[in-house]
C-alpha atoms as a PDB file:
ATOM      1  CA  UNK A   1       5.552 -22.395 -15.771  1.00  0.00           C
ATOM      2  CA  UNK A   2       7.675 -21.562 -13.104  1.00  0.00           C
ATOM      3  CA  UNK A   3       8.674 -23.395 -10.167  1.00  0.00           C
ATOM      4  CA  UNK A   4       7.244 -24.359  -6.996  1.00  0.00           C
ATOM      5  CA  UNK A   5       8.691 -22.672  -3.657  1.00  0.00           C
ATOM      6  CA  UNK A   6       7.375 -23.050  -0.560  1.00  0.00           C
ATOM      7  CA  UNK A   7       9.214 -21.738   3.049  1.00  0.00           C
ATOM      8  CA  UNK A   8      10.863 -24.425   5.245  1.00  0.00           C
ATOM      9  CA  UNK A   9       8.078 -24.943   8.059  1.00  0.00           C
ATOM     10  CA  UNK A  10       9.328 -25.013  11.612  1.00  0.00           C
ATOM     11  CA  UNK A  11       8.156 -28.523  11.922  1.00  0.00           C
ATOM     12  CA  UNK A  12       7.502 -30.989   8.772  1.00  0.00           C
ATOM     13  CA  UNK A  13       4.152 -32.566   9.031  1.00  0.00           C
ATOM     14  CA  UNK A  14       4.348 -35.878  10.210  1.00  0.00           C
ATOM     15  CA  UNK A  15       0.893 -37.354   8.821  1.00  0.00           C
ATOM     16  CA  UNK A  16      -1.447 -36.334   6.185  1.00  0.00           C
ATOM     17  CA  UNK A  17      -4.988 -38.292   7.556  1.00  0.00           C
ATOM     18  CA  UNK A  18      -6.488 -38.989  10.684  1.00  0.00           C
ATOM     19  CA  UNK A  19      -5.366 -42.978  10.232  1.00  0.00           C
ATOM     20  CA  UNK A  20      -1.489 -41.862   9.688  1.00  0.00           C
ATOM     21  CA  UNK A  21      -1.928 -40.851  13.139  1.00  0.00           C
ATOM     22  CA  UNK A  22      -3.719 -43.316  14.570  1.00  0.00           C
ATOM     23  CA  UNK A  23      -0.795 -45.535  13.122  1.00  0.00           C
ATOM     24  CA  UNK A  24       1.591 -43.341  14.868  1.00  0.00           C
ATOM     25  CA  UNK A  25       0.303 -42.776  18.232  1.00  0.00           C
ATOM     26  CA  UNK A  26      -0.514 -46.455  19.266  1.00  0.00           C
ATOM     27  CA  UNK A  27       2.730 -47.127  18.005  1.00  0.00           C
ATOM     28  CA  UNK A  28       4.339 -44.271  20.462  1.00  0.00           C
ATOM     29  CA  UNK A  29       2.024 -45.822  22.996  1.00  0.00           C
ATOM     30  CA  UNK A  30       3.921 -49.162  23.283  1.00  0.00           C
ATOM     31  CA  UNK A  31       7.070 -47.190  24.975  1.00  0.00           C
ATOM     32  CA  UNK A  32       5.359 -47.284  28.649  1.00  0.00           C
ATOM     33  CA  UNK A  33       2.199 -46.882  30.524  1.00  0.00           C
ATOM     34  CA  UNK A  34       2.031 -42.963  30.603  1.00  0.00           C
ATOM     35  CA  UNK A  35       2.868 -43.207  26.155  1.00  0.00           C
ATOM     36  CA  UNK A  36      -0.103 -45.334  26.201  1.00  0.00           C
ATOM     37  CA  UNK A  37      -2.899 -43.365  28.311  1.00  0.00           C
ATOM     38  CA  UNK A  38      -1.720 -40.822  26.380  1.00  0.00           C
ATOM     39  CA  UNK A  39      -2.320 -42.255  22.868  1.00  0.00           C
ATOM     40  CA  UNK A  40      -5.832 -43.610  24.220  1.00  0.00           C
ATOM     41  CA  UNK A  41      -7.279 -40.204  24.957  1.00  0.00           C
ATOM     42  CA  UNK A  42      -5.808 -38.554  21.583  1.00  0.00           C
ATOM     43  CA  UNK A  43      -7.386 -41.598  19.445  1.00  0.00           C
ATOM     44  CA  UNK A  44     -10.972 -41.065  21.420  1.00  0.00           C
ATOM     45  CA  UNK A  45     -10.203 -36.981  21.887  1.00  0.00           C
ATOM     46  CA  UNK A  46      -8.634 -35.593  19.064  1.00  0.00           C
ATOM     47  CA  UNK A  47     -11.064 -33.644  17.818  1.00  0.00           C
ATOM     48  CA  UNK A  48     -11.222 -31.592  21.429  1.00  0.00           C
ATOM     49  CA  UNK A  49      -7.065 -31.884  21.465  1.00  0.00           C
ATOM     50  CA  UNK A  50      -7.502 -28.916  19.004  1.00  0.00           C
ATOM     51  CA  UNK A  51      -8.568 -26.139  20.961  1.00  0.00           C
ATOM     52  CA  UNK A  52      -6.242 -27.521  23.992  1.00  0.00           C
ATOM     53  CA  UNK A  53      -3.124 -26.291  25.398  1.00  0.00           C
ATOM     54  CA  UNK A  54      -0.523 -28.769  26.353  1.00  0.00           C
ATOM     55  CA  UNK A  55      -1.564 -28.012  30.080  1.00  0.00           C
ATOM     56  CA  UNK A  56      -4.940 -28.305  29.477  1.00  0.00           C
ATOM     57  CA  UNK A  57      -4.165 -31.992  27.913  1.00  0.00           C
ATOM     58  CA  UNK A  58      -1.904 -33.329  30.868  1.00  0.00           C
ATOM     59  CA  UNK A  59      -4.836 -31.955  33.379  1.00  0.00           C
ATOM     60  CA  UNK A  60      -7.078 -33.421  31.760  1.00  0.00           C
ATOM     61  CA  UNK A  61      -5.220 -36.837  31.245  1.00  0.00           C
ATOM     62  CA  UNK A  62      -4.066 -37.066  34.993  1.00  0.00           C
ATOM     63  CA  UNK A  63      -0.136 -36.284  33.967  1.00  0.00           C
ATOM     64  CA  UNK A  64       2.379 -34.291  34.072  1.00  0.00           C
ATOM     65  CA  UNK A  65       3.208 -31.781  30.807  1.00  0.00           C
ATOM     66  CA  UNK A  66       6.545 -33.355  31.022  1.00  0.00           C
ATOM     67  CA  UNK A  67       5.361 -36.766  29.828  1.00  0.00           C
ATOM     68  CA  UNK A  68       3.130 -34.925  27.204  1.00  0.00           C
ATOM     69  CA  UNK A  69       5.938 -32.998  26.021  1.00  0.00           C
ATOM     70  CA  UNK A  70       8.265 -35.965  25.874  1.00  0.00           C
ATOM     71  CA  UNK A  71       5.300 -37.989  24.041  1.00  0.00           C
ATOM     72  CA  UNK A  72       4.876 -35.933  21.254  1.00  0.00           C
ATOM     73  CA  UNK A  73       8.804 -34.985  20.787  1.00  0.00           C
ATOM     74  CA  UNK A  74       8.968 -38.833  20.800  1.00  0.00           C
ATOM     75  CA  UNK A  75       6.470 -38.418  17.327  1.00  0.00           C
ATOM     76  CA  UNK A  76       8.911 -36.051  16.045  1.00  0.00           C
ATOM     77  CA  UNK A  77       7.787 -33.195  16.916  1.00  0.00           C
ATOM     78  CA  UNK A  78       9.861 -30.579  18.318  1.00  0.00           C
ATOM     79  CA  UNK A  79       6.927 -30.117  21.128  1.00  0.00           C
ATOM     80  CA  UNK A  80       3.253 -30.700  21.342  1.00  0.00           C
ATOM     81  CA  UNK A  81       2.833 -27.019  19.303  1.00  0.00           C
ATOM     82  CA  UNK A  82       4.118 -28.584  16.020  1.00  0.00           C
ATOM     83  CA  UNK A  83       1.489 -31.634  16.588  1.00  0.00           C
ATOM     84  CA  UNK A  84      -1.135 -29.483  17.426  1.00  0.00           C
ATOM     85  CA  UNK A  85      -0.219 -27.619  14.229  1.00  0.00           C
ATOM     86  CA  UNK A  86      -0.549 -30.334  12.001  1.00  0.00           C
ATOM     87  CA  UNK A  87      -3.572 -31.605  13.528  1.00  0.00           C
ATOM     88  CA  UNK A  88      -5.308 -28.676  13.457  1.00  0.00           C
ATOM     89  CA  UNK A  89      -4.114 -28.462   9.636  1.00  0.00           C
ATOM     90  CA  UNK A  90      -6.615 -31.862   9.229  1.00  0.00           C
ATOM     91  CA  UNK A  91      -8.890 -31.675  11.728  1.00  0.00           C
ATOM     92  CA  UNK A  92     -10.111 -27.846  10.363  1.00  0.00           C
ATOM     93  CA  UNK A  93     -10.600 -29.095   6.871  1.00  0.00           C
ATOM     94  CA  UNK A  94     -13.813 -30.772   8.046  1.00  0.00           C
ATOM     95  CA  UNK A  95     -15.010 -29.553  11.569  1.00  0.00           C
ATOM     96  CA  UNK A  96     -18.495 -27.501  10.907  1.00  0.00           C
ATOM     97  CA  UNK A  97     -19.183 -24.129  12.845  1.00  0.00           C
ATOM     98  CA  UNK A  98     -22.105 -26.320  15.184  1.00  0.00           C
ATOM     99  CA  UNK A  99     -19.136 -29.143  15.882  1.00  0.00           C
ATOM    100  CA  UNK A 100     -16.764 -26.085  16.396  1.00  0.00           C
ATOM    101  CA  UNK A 101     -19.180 -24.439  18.937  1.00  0.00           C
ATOM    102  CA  UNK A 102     -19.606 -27.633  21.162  1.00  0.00           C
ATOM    103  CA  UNK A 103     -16.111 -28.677  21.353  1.00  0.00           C
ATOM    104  CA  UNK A 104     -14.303 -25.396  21.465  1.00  0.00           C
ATOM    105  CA  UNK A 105     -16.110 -23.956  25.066  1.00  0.00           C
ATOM    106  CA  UNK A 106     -15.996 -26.338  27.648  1.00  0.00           C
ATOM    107  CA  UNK A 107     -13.521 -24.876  30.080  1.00  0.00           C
ATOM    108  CA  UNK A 108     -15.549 -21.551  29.802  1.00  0.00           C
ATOM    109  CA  UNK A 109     -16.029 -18.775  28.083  1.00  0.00           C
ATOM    110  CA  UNK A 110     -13.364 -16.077  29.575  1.00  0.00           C
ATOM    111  CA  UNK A 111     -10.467 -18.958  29.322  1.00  0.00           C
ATOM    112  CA  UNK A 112     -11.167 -19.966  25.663  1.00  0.00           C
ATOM    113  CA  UNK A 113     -11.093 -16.265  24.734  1.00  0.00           C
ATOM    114  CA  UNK A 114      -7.761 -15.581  26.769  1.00  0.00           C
ATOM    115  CA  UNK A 115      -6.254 -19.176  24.604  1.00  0.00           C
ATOM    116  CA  UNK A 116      -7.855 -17.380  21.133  1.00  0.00           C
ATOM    117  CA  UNK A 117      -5.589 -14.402  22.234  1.00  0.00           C
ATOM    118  CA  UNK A 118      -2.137 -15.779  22.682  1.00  0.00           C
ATOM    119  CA  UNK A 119      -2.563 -18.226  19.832  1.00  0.00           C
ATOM    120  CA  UNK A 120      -3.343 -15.248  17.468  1.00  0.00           C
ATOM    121  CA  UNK A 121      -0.283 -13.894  18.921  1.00  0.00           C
ATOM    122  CA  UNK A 122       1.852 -16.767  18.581  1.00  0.00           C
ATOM    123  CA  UNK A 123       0.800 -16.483  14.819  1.00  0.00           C
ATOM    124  CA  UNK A 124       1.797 -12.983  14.345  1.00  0.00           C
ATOM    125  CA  UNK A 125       5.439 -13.741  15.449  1.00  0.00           C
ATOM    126  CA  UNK A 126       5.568 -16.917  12.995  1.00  0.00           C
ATOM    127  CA  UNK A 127       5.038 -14.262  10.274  1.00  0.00           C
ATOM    128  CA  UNK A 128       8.435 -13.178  10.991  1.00  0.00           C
ATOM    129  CA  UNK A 129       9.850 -16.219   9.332  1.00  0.00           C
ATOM    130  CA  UNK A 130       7.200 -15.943   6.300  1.00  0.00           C
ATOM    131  CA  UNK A 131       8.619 -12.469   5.675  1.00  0.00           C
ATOM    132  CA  UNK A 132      11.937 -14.175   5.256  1.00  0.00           C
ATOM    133  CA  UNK A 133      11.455 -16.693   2.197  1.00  0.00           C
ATOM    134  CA  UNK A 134      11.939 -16.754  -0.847  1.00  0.00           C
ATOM    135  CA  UNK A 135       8.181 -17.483  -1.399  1.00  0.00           C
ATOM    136  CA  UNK A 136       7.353 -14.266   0.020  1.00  0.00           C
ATOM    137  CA  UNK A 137       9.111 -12.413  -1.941  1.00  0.00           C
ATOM    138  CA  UNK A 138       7.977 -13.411  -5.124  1.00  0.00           C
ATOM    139  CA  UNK A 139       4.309 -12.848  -4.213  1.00  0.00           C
ATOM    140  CA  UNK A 140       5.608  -9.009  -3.885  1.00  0.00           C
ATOM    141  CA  UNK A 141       6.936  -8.796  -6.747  1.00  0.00           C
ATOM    142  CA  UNK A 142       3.737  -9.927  -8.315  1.00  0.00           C
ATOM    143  CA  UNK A 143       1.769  -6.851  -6.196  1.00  0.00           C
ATOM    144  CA  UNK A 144       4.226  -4.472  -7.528  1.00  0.00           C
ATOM    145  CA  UNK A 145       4.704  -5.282 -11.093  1.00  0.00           C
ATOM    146  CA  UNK A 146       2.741  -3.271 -13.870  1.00  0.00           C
ATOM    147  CA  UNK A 147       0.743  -6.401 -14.960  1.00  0.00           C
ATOM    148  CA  UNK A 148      -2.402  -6.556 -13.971  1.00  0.00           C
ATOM    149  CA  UNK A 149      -2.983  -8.198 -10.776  1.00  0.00           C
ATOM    150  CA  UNK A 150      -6.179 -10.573  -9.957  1.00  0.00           C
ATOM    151  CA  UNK A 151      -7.090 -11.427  -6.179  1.00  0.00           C
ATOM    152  CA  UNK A 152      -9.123 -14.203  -6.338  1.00  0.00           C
ATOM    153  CA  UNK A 153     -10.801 -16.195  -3.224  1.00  0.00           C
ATOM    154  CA  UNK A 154     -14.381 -17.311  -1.933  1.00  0.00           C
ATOM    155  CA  UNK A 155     -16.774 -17.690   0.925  1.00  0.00           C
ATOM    156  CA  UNK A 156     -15.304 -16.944   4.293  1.00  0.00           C
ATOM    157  CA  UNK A 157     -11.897 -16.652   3.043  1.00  0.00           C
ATOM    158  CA  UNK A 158     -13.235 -13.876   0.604  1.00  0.00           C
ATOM    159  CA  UNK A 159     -14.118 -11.401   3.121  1.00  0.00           C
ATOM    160  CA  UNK A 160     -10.261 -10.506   3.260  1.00  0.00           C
ATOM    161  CA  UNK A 161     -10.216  -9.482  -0.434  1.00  0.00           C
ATOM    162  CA  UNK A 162     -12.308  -5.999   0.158  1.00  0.00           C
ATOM    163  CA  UNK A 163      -9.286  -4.711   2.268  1.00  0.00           C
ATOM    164  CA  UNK A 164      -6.439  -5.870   0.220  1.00  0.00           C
ATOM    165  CA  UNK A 165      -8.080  -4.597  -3.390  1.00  0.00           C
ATOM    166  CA  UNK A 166      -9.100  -1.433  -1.726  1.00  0.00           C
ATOM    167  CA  UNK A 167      -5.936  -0.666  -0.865  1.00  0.00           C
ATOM    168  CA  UNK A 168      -3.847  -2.199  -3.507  1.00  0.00           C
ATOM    169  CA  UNK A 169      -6.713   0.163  -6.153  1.00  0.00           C
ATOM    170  CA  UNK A 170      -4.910   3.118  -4.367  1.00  0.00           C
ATOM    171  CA  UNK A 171      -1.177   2.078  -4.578  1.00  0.00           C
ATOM    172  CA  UNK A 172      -1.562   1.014  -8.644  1.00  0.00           C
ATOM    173  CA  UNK A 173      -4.013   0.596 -11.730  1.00  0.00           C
ATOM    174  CA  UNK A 174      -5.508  -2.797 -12.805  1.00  0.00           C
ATOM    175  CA  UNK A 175      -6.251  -4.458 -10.089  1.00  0.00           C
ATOM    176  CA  UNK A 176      -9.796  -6.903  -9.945  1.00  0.00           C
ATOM    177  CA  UNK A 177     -11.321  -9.175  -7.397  1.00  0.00           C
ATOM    178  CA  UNK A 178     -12.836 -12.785  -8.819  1.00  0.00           C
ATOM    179  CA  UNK A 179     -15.434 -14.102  -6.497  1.00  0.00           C
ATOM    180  CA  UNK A 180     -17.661 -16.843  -7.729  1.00  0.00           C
ATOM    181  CA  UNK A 181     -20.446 -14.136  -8.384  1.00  0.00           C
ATOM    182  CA  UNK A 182     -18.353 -11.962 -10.531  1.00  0.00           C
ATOM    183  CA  UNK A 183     -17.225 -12.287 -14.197  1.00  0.00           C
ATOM    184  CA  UNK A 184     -13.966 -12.101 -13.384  1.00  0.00           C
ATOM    185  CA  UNK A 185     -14.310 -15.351 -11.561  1.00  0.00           C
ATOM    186  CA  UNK A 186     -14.759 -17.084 -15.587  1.00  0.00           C
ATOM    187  CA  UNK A 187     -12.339 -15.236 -17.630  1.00  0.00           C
ATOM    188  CA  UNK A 188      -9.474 -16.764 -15.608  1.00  0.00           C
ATOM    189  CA  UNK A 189     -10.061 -19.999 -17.511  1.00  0.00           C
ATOM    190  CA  UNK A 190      -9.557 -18.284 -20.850  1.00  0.00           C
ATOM    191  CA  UNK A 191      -5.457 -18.907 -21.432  1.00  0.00           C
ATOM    192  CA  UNK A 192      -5.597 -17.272 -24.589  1.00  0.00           C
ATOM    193  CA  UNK A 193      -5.933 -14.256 -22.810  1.00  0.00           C
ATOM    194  CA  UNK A 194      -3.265 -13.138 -20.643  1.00  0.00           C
ATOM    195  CA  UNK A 195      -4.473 -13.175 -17.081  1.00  0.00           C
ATOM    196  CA  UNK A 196      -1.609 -11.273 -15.910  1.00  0.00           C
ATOM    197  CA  UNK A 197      -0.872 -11.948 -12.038  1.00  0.00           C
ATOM    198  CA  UNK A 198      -3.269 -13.971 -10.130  1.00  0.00           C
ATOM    199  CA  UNK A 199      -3.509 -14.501  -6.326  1.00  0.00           C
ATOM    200  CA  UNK A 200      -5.473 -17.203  -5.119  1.00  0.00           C
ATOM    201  CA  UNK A 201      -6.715 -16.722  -1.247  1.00  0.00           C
ATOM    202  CA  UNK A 202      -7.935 -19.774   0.347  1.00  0.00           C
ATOM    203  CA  UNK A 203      -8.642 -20.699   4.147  1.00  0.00           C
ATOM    204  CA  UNK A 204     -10.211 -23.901   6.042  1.00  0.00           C
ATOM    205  CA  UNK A 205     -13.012 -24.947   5.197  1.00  0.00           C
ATOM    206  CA  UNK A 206     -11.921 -24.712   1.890  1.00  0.00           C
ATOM    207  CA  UNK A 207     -14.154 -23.925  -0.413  1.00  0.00           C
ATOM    208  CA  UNK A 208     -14.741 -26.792  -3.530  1.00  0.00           C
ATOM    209  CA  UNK A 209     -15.647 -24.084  -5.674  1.00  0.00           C
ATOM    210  CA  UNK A 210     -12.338 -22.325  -5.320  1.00  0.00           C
ATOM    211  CA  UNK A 211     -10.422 -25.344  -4.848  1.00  0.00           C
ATOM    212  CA  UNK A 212     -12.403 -26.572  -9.023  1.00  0.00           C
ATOM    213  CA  UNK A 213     -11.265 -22.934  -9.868  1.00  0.00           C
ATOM    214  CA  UNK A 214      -7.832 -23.798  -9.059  1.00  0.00           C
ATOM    215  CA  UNK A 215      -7.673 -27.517 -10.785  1.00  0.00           C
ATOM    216  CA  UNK A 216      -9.210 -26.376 -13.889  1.00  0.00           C
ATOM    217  CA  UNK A 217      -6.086 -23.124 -13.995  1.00  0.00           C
ATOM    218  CA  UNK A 218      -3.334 -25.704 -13.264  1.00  0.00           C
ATOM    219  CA  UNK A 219      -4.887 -27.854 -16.167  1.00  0.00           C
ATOM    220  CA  UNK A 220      -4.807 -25.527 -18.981  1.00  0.00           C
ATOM    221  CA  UNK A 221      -1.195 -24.120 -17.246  1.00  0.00           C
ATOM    222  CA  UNK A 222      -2.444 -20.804 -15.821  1.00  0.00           C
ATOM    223  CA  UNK A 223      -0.242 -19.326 -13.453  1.00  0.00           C
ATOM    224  CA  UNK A 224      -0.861 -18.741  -9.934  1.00  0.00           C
ATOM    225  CA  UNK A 225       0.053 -17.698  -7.175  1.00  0.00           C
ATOM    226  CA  UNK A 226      -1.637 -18.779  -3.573  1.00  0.00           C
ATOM    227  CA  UNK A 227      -1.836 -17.646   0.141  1.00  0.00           C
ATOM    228  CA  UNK A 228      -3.006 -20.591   2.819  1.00  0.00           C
ATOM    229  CA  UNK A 229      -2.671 -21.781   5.961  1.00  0.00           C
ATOM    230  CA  UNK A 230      -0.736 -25.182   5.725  1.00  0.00           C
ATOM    231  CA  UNK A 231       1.341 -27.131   3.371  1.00  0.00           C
ATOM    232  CA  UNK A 232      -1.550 -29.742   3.565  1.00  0.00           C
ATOM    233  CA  UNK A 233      -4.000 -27.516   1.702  1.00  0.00           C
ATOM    234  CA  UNK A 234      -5.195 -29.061  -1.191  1.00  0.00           C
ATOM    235  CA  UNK A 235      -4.072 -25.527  -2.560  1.00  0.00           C
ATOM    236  CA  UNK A 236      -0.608 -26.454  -2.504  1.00  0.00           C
ATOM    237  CA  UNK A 237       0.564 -28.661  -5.065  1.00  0.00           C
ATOM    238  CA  UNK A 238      -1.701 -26.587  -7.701  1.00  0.00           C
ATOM    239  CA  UNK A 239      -0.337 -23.118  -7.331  1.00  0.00           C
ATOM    240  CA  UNK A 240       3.204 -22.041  -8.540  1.00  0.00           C
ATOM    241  CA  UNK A 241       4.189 -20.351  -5.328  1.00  0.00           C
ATOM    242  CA  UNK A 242       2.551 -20.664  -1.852  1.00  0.00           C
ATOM    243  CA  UNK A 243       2.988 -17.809   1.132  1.00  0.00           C
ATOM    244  CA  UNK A 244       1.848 -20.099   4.411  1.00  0.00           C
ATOM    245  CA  UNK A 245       0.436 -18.148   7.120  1.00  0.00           C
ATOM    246  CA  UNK A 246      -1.397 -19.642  10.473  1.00  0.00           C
ATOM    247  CA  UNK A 247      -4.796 -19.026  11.333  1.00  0.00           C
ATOM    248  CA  UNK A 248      -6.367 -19.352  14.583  1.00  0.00           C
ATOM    249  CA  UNK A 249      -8.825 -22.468  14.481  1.00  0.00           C
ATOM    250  CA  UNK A 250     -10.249 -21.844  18.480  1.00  0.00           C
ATOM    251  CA  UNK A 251     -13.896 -20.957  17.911  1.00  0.00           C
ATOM    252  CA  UNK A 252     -16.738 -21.427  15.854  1.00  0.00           C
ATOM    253  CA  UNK A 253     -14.782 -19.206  13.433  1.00  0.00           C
ATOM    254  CA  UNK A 254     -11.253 -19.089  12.129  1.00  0.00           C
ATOM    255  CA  UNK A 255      -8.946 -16.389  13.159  1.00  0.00           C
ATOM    256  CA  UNK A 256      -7.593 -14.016  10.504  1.00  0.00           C
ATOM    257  CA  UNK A 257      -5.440 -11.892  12.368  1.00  0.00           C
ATOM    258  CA  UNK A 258      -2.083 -13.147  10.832  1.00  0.00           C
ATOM    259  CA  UNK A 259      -3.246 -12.993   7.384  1.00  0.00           C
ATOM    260  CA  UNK A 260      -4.243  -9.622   7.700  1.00  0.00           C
ATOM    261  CA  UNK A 261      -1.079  -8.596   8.987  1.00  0.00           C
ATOM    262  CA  UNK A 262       0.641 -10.841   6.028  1.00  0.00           C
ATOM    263  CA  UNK A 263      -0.888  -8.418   3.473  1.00  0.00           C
ATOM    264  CA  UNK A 264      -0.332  -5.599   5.475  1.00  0.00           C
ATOM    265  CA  UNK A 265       3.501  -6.751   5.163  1.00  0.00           C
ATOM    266  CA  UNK A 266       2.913  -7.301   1.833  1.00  0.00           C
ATOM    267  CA  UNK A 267       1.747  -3.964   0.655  1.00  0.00           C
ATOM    268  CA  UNK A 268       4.101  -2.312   2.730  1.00  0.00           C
ATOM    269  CA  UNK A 269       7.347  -4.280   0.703  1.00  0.00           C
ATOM    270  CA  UNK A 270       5.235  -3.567  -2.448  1.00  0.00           C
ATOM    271  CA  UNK A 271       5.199   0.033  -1.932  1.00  0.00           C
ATOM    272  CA  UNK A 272       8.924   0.162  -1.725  1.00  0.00           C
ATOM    273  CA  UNK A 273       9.400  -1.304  -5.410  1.00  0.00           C
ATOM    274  CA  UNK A 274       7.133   1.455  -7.259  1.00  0.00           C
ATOM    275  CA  UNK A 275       8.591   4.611  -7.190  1.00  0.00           C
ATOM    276  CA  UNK A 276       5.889   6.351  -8.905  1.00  0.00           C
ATOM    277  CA  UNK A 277       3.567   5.650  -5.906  1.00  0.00           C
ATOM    278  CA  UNK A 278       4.571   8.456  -3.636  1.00  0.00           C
ATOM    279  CA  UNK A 279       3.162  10.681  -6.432  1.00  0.00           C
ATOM    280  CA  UNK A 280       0.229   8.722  -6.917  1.00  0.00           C
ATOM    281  CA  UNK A 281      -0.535   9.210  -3.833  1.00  0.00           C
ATOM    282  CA  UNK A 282      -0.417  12.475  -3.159  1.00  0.00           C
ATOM    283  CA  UNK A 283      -2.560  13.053  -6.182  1.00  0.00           C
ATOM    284  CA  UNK A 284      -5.210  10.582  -4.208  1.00  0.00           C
ATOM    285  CA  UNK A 285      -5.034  12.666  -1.186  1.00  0.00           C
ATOM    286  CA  UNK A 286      -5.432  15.605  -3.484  1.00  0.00           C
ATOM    287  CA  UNK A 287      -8.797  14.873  -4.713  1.00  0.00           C
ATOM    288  CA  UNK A 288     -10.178  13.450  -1.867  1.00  0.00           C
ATOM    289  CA  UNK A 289      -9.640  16.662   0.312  1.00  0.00           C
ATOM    290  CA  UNK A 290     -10.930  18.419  -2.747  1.00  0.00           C
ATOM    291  CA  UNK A 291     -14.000  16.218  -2.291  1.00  0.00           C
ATOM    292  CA  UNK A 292     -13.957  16.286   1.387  1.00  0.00           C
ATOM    293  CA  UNK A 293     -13.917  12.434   1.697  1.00  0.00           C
ATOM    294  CA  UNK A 294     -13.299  12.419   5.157  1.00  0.00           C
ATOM    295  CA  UNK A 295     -14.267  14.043   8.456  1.00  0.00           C
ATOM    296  CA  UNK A 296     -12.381  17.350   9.610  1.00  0.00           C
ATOM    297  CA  UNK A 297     -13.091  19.628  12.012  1.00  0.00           C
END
């Protein structure tokens, strides 16, 4: 089995539960007044902190963004971004769409949507980085090799699969979706028979079906490969190599904007490692103007 890689992160996460931080906020607190009235409304607020901006938290709090900014590089953070990055990593894992809905509107509707915006935008420049590693690459190698090629997800995260296997069905042959509905979803578990390369897609709130999937393959040592959202998804230590990409956790709903874009990246690199696609495609675009497929005047 081959080994793990996973991109440096900006900022390493600094705690894995809600108690780890507890721990490490009242501790922080102790330094002066302002550390502590700041540690008091995380422990009682955190769940709100999440679909804050640091402005929005010193307002709130009665101080000044400096002192936020200087509490939470005093955690270790390189700014309050990176904490509200890792908290958001936790905190998403178990906030429900209703709990979502109340907490993530109470400044008003046209503010919360302009926040959704530049944190979706914030996420497509992180891809940058993604693009970069080693990790990445490796998952297009996987797209563009001959193998057959299994993208495998469920629930909410599945409604990104109908996209990528559409147009990965164009670009090459033997390509199949596993959802927990399909058959495909059962003969992964069969190691006797090769599985070729298999992409496991997986998003808060994680779904324990796909997360069972995924123990039983890393039992009986069948590969995989996995895109997420954080290095504290429980898809991590299972897979064999891990492309992280943010999503947006500011409404009742997740943000996929930046994973989108990730697999738009990723076919676009694929496409440049199979030289027989440029006649593949023009075969495609053969027949389906032969069958008029689409509008023309």
């Amino acid at each position: 089995m081959q080994s793990k890689r996973l991109p440096e992160p900006a900022e390493q996460p600094s705690f894995h539960t809600i108690d780890e931080l507890m721990m490490m906020i009242l501790q922080v607190g102790k330094e002066s007044p302002t550390f502590q009235l700041i540690s008091l409304y995380i422990e009682k607020n955190y769940l709100k902190i999440i679909f804050m901006r640091a402005d929005d938290l010193a307002e709130q709090m009665g101080v000044s963004q400096g002192s936020v900014s200087r509490f939470f590089t005093t955690l270790g953070y390189r700014g309050y971004n990176g904490f509200l990055r890792n908290l958001q990593a936790i905190v998403s894992q178990q906030l429900t769409a209703p709990q979502r809905l109340e907490l993530g509107s109470p400044q008003g509707a046209a503010r919360s949507q302009r926040k959704s915006i530049v944190r979706e935008v914030r996420n497509l420049e992180a891809l940058d980085r993604v693009t970069r590693g080693e990790a990445y690459e490796r998952m297009v190698a996987a797209i563009a090799a001959p193998a057959p090629l299994c993208l495998v997800s469920a629930r909410m995260s599945a409604t990104l699969l109908p996209y990528l296997s559409y147009t990965l069905q164009k670009m090459r042959n033997d390509v199949y979706v596993a959802t927990p509905d399909t058959p495909q979803w059962e003969r992964l578990e069969l190691a006797q028979e090769p599985a070729g390369n298999v992409i496991i897609i997986a998003f808060p709130r994680y779904a324990n079906e796909l997360l069972h999937l995924c123990e039983r393959l890393h039992r009986r040592r069948v590969p995989f490969q996995a895109v997420t959202d954080s290095r504290l998804s429980p898809i991590v230590p299972l897979a064999d190599n891990v492309v992280l990409t943010p999503v947006t956790t500011s409404s009742p709903f997740d943000g996929y904007s930046a994973p989108m874009m990730l697999f738009n990246l990723l076919l676009q690199d694929a496409a440049r490692q199979m030289p027989q696609l440029r006649a593949r495609m023009e075969a495609i675009e053969a027949i389906e103007r032969e069958n008029h497929v689409y509008f023309a005047k």
